[in-house]
N, C-alpha and C. Protein backbone atom coordinates (compact mmCIF):
# COMPACT_ATOMS: atom_id res chain seq x y z
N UNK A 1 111.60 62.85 55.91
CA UNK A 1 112.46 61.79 55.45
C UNK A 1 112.73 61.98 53.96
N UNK A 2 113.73 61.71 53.43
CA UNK A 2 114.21 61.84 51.98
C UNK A 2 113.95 60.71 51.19
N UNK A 3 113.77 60.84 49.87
CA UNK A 3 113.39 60.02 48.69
C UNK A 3 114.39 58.87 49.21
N UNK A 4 113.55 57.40 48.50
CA UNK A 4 115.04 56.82 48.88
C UNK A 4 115.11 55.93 50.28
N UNK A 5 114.28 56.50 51.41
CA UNK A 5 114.66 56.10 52.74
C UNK A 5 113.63 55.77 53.36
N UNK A 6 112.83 54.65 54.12
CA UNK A 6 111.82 54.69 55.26
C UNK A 6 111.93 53.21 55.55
N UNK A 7 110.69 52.66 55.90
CA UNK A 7 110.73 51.61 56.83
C UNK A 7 109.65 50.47 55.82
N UNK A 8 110.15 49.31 55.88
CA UNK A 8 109.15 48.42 55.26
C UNK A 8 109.06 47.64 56.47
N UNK A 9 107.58 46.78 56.93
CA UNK A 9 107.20 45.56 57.54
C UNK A 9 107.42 44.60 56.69
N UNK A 10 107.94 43.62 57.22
CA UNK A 10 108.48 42.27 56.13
C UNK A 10 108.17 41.13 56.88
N UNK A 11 108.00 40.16 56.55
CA UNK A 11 108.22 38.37 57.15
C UNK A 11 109.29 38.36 57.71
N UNK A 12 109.91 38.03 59.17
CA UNK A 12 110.88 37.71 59.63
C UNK A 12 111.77 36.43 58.92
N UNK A 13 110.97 35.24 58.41
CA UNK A 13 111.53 34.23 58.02
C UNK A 13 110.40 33.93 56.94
N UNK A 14 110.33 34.62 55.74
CA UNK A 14 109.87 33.68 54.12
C UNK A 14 109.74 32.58 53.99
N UNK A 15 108.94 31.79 54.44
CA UNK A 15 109.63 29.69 53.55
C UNK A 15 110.54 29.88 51.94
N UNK A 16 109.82 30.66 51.27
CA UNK A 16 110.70 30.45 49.94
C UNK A 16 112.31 31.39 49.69
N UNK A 17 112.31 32.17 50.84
CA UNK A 17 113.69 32.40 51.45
C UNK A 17 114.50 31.02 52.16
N UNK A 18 114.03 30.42 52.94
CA UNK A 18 114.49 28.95 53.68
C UNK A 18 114.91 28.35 52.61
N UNK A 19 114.04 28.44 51.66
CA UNK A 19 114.65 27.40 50.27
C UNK A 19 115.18 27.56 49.41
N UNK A 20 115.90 29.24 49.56
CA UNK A 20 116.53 29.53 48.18
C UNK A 20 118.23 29.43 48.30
N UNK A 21 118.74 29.79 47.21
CA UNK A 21 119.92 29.50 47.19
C UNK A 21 120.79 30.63 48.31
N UNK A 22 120.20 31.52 49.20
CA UNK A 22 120.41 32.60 50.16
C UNK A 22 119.64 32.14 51.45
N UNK A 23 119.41 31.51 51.87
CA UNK A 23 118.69 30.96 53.29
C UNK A 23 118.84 31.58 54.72
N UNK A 24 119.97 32.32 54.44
CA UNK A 24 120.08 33.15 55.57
C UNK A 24 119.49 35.10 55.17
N UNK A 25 119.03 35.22 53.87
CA UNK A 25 118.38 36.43 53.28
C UNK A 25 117.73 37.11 54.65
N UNK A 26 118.15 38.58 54.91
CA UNK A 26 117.20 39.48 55.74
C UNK A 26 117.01 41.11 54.73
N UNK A 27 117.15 40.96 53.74
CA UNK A 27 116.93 41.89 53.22
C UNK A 27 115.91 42.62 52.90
N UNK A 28 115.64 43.33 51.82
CA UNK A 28 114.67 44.37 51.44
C UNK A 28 113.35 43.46 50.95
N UNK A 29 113.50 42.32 49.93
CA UNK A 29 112.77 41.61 49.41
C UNK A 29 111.74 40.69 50.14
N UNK A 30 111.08 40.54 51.36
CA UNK A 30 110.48 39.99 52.24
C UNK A 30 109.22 40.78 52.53
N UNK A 31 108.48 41.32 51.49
CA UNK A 31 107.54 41.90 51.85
C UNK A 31 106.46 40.75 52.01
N UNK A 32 105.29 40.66 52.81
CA UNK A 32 104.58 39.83 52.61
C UNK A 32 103.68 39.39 51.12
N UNK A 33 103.52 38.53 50.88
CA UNK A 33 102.53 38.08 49.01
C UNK A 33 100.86 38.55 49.84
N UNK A 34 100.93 39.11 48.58
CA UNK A 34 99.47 39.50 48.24
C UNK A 34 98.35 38.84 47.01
N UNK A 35 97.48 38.31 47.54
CA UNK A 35 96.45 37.88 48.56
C UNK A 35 97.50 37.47 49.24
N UNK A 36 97.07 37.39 50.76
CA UNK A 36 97.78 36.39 51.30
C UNK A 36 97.59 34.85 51.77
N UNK A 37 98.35 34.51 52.28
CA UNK A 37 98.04 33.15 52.27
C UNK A 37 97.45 32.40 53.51
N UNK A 38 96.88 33.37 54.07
CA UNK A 38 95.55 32.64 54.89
C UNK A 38 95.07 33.99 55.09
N UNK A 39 93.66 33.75 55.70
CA UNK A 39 92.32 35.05 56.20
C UNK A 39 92.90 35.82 57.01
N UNK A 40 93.73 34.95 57.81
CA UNK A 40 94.32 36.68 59.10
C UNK A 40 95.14 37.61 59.11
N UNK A 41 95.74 37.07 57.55
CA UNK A 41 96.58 38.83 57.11
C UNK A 41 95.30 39.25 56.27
N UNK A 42 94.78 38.91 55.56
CA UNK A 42 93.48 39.95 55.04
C UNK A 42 93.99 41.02 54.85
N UNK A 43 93.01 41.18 56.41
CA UNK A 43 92.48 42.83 56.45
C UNK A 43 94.22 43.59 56.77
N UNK A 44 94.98 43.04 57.68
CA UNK A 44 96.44 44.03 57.54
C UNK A 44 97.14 44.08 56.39
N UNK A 45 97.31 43.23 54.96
CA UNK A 45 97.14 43.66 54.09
C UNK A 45 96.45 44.17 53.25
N UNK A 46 95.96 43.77 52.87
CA UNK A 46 94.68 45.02 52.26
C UNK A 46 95.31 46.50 52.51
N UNK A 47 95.76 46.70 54.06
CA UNK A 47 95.46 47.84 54.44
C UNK A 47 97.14 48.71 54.00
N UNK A 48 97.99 47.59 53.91
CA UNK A 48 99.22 47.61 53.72
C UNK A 48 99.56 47.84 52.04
N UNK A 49 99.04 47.57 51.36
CA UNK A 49 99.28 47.50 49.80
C UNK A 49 97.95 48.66 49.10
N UNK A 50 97.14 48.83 49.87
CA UNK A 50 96.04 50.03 49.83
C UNK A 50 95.61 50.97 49.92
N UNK A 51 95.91 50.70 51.65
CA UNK A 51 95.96 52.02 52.56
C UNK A 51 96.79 53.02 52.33
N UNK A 52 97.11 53.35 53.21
CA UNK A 52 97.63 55.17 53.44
C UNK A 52 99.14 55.03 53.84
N UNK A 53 100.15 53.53 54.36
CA UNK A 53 100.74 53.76 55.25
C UNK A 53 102.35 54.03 53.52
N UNK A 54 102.06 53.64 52.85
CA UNK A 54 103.01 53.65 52.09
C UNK A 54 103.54 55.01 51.32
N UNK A 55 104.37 55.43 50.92
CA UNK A 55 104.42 56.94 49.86
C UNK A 55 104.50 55.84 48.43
N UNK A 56 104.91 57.15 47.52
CA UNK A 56 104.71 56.65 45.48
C UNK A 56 106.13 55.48 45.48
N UNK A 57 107.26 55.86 46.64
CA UNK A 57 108.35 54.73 46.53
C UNK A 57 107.73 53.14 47.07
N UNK A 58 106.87 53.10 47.76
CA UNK A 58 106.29 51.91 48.18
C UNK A 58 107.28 52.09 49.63
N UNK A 59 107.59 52.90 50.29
CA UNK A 59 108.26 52.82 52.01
C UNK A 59 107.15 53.39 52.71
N UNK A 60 107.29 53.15 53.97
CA UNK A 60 106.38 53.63 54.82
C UNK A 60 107.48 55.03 55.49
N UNK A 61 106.61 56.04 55.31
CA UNK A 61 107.94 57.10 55.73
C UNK A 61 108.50 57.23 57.04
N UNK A 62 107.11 56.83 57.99
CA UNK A 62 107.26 57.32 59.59
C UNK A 62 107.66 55.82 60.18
N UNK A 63 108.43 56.22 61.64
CA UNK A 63 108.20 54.57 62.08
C UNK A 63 107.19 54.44 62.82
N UNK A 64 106.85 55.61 62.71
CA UNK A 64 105.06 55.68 64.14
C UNK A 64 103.86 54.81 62.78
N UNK A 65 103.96 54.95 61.61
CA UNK A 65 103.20 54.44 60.53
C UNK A 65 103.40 52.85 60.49
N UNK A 66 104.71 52.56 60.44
CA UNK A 66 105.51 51.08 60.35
C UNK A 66 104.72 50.46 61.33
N UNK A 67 105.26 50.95 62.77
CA UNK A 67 104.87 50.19 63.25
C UNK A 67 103.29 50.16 64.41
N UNK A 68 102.33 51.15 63.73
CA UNK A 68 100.65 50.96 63.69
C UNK A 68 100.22 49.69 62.76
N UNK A 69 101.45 49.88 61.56
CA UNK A 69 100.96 48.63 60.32
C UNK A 69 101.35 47.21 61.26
N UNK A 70 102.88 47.69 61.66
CA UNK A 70 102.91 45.91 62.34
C UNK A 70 101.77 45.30 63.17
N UNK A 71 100.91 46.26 63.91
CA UNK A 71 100.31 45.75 65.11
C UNK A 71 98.86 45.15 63.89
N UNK A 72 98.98 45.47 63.14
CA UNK A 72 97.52 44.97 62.44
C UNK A 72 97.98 43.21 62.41
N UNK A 73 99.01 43.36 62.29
CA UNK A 73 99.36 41.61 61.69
C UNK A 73 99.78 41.26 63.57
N UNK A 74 99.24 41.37 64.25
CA UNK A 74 99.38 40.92 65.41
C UNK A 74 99.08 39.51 65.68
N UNK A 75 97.79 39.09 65.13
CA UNK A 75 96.78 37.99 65.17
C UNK A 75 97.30 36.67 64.31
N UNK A 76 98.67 37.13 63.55
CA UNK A 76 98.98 36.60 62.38
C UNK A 76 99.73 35.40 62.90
N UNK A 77 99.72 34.18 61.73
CA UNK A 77 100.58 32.91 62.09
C UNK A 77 101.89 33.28 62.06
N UNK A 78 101.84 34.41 60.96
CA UNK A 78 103.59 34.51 60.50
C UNK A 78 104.06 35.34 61.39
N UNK A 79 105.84 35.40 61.54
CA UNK A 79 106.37 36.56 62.47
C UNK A 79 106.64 37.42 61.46
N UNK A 80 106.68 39.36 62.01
CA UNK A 80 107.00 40.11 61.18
C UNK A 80 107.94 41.08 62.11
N UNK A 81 108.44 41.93 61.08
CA UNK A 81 109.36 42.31 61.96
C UNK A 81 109.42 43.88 61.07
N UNK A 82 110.18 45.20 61.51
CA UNK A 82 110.56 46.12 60.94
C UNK A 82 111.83 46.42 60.45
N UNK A 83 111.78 46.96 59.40
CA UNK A 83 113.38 47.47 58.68
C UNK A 83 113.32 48.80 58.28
N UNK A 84 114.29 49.37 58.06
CA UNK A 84 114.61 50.69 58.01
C UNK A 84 115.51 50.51 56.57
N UNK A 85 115.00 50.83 55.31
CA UNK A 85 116.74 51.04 54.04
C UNK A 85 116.80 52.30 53.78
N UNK A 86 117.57 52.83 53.17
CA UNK A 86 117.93 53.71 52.52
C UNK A 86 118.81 53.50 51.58
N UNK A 87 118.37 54.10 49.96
CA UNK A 87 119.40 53.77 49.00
C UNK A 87 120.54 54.98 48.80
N UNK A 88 120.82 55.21 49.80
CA UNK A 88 122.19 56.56 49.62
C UNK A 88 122.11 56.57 51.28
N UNK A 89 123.27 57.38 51.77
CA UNK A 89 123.68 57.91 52.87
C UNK A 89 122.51 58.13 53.76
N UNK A 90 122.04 57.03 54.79
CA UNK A 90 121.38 57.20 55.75
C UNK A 90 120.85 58.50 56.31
N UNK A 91 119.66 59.34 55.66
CA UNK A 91 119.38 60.26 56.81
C UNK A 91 118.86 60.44 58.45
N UNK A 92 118.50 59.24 58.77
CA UNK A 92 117.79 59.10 59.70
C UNK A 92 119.06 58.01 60.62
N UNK A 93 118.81 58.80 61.93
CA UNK A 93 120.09 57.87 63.03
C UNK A 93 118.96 57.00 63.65
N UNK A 94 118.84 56.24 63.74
CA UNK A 94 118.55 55.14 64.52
C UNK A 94 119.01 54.97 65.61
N UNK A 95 117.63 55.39 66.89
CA UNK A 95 118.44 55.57 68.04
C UNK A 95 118.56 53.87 68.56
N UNK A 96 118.28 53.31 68.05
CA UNK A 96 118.10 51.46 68.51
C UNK A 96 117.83 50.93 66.91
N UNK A 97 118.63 49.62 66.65
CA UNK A 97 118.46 49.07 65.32
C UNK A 97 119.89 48.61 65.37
N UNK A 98 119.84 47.72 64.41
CA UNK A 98 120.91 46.46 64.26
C UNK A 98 121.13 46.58 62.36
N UNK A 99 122.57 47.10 62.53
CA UNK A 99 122.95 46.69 60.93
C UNK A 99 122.58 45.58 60.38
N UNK A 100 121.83 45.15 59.34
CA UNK A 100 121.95 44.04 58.94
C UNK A 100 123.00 43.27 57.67
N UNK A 101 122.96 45.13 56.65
CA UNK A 101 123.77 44.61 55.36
C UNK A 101 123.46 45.51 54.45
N UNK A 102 123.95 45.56 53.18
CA UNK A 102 123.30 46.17 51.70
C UNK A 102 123.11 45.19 51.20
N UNK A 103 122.01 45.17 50.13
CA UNK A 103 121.04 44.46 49.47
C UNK A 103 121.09 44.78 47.98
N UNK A 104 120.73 44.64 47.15
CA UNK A 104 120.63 45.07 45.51
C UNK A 104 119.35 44.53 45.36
N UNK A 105 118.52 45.34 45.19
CA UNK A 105 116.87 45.58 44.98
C UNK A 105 116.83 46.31 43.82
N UNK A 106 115.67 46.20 43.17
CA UNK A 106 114.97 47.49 42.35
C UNK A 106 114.18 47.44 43.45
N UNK A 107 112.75 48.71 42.51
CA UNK A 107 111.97 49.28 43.08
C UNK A 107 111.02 48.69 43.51
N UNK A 108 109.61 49.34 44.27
CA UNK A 108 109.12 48.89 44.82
C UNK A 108 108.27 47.62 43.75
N UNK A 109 108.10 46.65 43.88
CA UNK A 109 108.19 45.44 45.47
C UNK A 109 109.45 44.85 45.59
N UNK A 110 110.68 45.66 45.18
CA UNK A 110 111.55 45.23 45.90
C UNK A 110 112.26 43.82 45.26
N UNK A 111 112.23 43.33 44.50
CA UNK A 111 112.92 42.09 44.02
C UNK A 111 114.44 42.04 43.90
N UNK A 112 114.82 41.58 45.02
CA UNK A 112 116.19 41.16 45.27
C UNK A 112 117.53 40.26 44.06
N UNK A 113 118.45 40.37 43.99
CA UNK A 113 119.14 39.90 43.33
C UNK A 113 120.51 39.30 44.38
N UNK A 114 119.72 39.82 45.60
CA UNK A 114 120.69 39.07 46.73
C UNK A 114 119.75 38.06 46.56
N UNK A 115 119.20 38.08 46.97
CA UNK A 115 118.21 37.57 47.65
C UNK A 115 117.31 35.93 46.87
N UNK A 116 117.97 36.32 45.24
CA UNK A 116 117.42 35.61 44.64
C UNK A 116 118.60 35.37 43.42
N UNK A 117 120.09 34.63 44.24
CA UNK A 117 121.22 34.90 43.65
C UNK A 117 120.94 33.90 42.68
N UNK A 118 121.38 34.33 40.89
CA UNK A 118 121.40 33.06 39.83
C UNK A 118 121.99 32.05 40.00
N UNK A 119 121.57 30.68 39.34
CA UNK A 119 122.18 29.69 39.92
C UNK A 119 123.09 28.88 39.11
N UNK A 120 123.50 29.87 38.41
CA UNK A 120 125.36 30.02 37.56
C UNK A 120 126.14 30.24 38.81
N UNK A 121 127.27 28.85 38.31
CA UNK A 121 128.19 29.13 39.66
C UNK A 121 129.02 29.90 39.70
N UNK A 122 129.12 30.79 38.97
CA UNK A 122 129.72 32.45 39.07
C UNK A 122 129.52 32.76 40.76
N UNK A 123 128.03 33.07 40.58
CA UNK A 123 127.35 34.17 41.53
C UNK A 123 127.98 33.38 43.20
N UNK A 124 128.05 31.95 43.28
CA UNK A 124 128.79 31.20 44.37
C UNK A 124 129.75 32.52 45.06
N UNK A 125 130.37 32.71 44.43
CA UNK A 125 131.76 33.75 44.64
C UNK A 125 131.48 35.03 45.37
N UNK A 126 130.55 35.01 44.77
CA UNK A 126 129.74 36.37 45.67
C UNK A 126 128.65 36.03 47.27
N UNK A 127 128.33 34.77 46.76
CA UNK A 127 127.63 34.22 47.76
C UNK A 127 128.36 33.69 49.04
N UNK A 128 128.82 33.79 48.83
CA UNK A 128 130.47 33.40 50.05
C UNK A 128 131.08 34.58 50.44
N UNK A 129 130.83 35.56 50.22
CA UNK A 129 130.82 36.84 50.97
C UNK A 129 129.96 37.64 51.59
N UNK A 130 128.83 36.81 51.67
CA UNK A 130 127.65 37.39 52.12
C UNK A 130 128.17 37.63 53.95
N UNK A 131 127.44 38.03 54.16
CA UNK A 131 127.23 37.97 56.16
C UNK A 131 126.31 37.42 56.64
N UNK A 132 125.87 36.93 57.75
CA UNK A 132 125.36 35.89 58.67
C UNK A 132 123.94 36.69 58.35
N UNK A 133 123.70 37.69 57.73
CA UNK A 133 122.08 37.95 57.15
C UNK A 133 121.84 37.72 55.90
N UNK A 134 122.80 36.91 55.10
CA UNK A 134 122.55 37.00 53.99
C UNK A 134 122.74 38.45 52.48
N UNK A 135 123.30 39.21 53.19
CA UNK A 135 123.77 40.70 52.46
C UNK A 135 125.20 40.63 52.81
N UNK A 136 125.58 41.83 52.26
CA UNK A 136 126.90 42.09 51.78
C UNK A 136 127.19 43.33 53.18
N UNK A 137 128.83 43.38 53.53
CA UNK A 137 128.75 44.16 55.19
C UNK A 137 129.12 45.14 54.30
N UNK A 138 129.60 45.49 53.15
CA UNK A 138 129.93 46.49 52.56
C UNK A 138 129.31 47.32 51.26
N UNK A 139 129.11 48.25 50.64
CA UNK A 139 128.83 48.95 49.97
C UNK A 139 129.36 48.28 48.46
N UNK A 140 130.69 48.36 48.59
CA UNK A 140 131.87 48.48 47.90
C UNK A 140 131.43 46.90 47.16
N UNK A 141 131.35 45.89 48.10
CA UNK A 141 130.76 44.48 47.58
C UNK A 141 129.89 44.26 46.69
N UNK A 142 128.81 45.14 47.71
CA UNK A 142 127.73 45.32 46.63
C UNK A 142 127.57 45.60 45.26
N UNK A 143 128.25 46.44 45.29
CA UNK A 143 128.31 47.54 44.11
C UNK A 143 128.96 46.51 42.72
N UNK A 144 130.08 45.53 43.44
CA UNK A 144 130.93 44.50 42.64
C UNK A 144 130.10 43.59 42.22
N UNK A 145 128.94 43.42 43.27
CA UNK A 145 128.20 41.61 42.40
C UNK A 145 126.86 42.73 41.57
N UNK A 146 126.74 43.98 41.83
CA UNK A 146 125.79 44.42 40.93
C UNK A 146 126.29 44.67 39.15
N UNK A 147 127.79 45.22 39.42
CA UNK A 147 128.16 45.37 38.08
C UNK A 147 128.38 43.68 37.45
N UNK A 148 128.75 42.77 38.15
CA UNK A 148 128.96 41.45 37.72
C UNK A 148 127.35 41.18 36.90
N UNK A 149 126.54 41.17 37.87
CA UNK A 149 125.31 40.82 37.41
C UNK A 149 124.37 41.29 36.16
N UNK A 150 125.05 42.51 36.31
CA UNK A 150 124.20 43.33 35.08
C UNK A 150 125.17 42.83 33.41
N UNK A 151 126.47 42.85 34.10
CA UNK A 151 127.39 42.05 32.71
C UNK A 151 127.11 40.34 32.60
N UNK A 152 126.67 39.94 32.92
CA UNK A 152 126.67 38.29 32.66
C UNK A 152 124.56 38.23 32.92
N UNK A 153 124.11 38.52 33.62
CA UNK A 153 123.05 38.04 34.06
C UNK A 153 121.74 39.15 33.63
N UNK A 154 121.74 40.28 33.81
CA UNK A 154 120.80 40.72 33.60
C UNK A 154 120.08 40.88 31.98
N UNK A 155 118.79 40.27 32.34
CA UNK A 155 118.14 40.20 30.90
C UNK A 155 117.89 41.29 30.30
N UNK A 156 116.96 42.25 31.27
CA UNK A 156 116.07 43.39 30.77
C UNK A 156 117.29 44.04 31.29
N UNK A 157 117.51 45.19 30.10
CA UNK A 157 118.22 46.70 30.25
C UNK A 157 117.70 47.44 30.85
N UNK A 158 116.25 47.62 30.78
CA UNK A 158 115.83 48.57 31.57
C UNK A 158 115.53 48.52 33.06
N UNK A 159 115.86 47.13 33.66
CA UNK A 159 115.37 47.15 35.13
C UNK A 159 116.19 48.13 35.74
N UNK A 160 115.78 48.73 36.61
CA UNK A 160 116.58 49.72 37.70
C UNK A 160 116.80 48.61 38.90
N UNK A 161 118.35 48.61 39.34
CA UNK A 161 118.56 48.06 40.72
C UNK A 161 119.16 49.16 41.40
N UNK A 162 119.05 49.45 42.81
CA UNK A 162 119.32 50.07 43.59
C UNK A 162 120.22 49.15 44.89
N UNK A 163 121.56 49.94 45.69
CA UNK A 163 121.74 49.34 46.91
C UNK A 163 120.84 49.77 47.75
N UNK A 164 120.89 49.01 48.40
CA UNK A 164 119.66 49.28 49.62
C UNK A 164 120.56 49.19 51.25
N UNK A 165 121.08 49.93 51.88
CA UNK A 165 121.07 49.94 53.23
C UNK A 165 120.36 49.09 53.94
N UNK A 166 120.12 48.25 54.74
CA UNK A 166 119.06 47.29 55.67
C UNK A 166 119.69 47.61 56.65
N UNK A 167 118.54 47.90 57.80
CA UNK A 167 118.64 47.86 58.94
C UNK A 167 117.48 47.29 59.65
N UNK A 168 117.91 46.57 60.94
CA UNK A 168 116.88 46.30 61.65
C UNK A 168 116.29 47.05 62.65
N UNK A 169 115.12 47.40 62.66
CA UNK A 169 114.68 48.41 63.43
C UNK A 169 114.16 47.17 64.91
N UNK A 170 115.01 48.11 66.62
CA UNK A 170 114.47 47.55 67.46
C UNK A 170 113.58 47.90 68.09
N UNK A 171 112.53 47.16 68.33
CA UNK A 171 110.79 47.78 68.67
C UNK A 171 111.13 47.36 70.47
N UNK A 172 112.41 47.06 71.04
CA UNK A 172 111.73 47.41 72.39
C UNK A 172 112.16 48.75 73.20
């Protein structure tokens, strides 16, 4: 798999996604919080932010890796689910998986700027083009509320944002 591309396990539904100004968010930014927030992710995190299943980008490369990690959170209150991004031209075909959108992330852990749109009513404009996941169906979109953002909104010069491809990976 190429720099750039693999699979993260995420929260199907965040509460502080439910409550943000993006409520329909399925993007990159849904990794689970560490500690977590009760005893029965523990040990599948721990093993997830620790272990072996991640490379130096913070993706899990294989989906045979992804989803050994999902089954640890089996026991778990929360639902989780698999995704597939890539920040450039998809190498990997997905023989089953559901487009979801592009995203505008930096790096790993991933902090969204979809996902966590400012709440200058500029960004509205952009938020009204989202799709029924909360991302953008196009590249081209993306690319428009990232240059917007970095001219009006972004503090630090040096953050790196990346588009991110999302896909939903189907586990049956």
């Amino acid at each position: 798999m190429n720099r750039g591309e693999g699979f993260l396990v995420v929260l199907r539904s965040p509460e502080e996604v439910l409550r943000s100004r993006n409520p329909h968010y399925r993007g990159i930014d849904r990794l689970p919080p560490y500690p977590p927030a009760n005893d029965d992710d523990q040990e599948a995190l721990d093993e997830y932010v620790f272990g072996h299943y991640k490379n130096d980008e913070g993706l899990i490369p294989e989906l045979a890796q992804a989803k050994e990690l999902l089954s640890k959170f089996a026991r778990s209150r929360q639902e989780f689910e698999i995704i597939y991004v890539a920040d450039h031209e998809p190498g990997m075909n997905l023989q089953s998986g559901q487009f979801l959108g592009f995203d505008v992330a930096g790096q790993s852990p991933f902090w969204s700027i979809v996902g966590d749109l400012p709440p200058d009513p500029t960004s509205r404009v952009f938020a009204d083009t989202l799709n029924k996941h909360g991302l953008f169906d196009s590249k081209e979109d993306a690319r428009r509320y990232l240059e917007t953002y970095r001219s009006r909104w972004q503090e630090d010069p040096d953050l790196v944002l990346r588009i991110w491809e999302v896909h939903l990976v189907d586990l049956r």
